[in-house]
Protein backbone atom coordinates (compact mmCIF):
# COMPACT_ATOMS: atom_id res chain seq x y z
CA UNK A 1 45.42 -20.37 -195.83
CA UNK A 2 46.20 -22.56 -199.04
CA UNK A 3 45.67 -21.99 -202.34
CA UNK A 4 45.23 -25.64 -204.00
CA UNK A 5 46.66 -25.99 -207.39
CA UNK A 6 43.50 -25.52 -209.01
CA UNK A 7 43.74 -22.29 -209.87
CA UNK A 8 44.64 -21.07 -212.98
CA UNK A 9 47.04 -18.31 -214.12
CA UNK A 10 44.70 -15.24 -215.09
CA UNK A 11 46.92 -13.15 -217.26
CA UNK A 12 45.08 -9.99 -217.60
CA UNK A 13 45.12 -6.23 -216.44
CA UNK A 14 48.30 -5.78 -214.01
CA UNK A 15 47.58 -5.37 -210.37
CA UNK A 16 50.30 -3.14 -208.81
CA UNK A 17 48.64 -2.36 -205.48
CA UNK A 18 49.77 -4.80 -203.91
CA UNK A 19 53.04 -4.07 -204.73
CA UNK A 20 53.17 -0.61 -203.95
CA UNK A 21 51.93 -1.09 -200.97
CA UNK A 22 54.64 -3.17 -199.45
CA UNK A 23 57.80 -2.02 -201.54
CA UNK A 24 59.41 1.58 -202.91
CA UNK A 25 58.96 2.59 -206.50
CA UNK A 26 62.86 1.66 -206.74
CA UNK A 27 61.98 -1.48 -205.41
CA UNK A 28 58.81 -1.99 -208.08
CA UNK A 29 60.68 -1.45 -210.73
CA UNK A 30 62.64 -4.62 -210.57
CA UNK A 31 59.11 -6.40 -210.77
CA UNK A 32 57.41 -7.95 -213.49
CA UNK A 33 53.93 -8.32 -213.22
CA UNK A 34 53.28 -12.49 -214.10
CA UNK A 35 49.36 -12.24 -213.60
CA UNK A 36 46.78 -13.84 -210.32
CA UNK A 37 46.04 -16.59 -209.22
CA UNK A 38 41.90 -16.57 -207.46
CA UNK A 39 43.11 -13.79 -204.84
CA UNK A 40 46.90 -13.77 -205.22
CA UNK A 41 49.05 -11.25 -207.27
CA UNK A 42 51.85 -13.29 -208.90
CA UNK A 43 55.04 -10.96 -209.61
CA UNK A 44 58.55 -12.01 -210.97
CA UNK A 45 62.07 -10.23 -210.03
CA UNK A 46 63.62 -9.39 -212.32
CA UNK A 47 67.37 -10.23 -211.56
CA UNK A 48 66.46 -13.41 -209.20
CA UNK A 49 63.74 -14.52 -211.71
CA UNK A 50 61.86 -15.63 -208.07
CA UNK A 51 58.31 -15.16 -207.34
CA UNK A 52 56.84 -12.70 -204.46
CA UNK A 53 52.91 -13.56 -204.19
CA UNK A 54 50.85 -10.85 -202.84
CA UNK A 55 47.16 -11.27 -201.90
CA UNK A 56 45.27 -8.79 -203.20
CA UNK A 57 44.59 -7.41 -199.59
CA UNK A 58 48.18 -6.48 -199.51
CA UNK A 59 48.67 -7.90 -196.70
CA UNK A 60 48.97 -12.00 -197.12
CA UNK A 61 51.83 -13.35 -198.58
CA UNK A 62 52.33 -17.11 -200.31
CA UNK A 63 55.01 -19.26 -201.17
CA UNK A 64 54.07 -22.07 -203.85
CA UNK A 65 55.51 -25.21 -202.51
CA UNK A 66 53.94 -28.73 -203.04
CA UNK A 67 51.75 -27.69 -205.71
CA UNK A 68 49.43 -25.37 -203.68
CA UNK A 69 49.88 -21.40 -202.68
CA UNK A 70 50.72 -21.64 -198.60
CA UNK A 71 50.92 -18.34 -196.58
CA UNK A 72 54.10 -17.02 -195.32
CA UNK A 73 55.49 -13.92 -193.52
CA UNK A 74 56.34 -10.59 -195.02
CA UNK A 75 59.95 -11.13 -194.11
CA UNK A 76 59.75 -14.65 -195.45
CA UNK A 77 58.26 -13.80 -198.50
CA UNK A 78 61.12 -10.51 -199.52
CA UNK A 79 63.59 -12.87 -198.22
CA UNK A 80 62.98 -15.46 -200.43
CA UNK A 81 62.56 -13.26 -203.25
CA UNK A 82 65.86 -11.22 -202.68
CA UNK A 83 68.32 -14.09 -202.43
């Protein structure tokens, strides 16, 4: 699934589901919650200021490359966001 670039940044009530669904509380609290995009929980690390998207489901996971949200692994996506 891709997300085109469409979609606009919806800033509003943090979503943390997602989150806490997949990570620890330790883990969470390096997060910062960035807003959604349609379906997709955007969240920010703290110390590697990179992105780990979350769809809403919890269970999709999207790297933005090329201007559009494209689905990745779990692994893929906490790697990325770790290094």
């Amino acid at each position: 699934m891709t997300a085109g670039d469409q979609l606009t940044i919806d800033v509003g009530e943090p979503n943390w589901k997602p989150l806490e669904a997949n990570l620890s509380p330790d883990e969470c609290a390096d997060f910062m919650y960035m807003g959604r995009a349609g379906e997709i929980e955007l969240y920010k690390h703290r110390w590697t200021r990179r992105y780990l998207n979350i769809g809403r489901n919890s269970q999709s996971f999207y790297r933005y490359c090329g201007g559009k949200y494209v689905e990745i692994t779990q692994a893929e996506a906490l790697d990325h966001v770790r290094c």
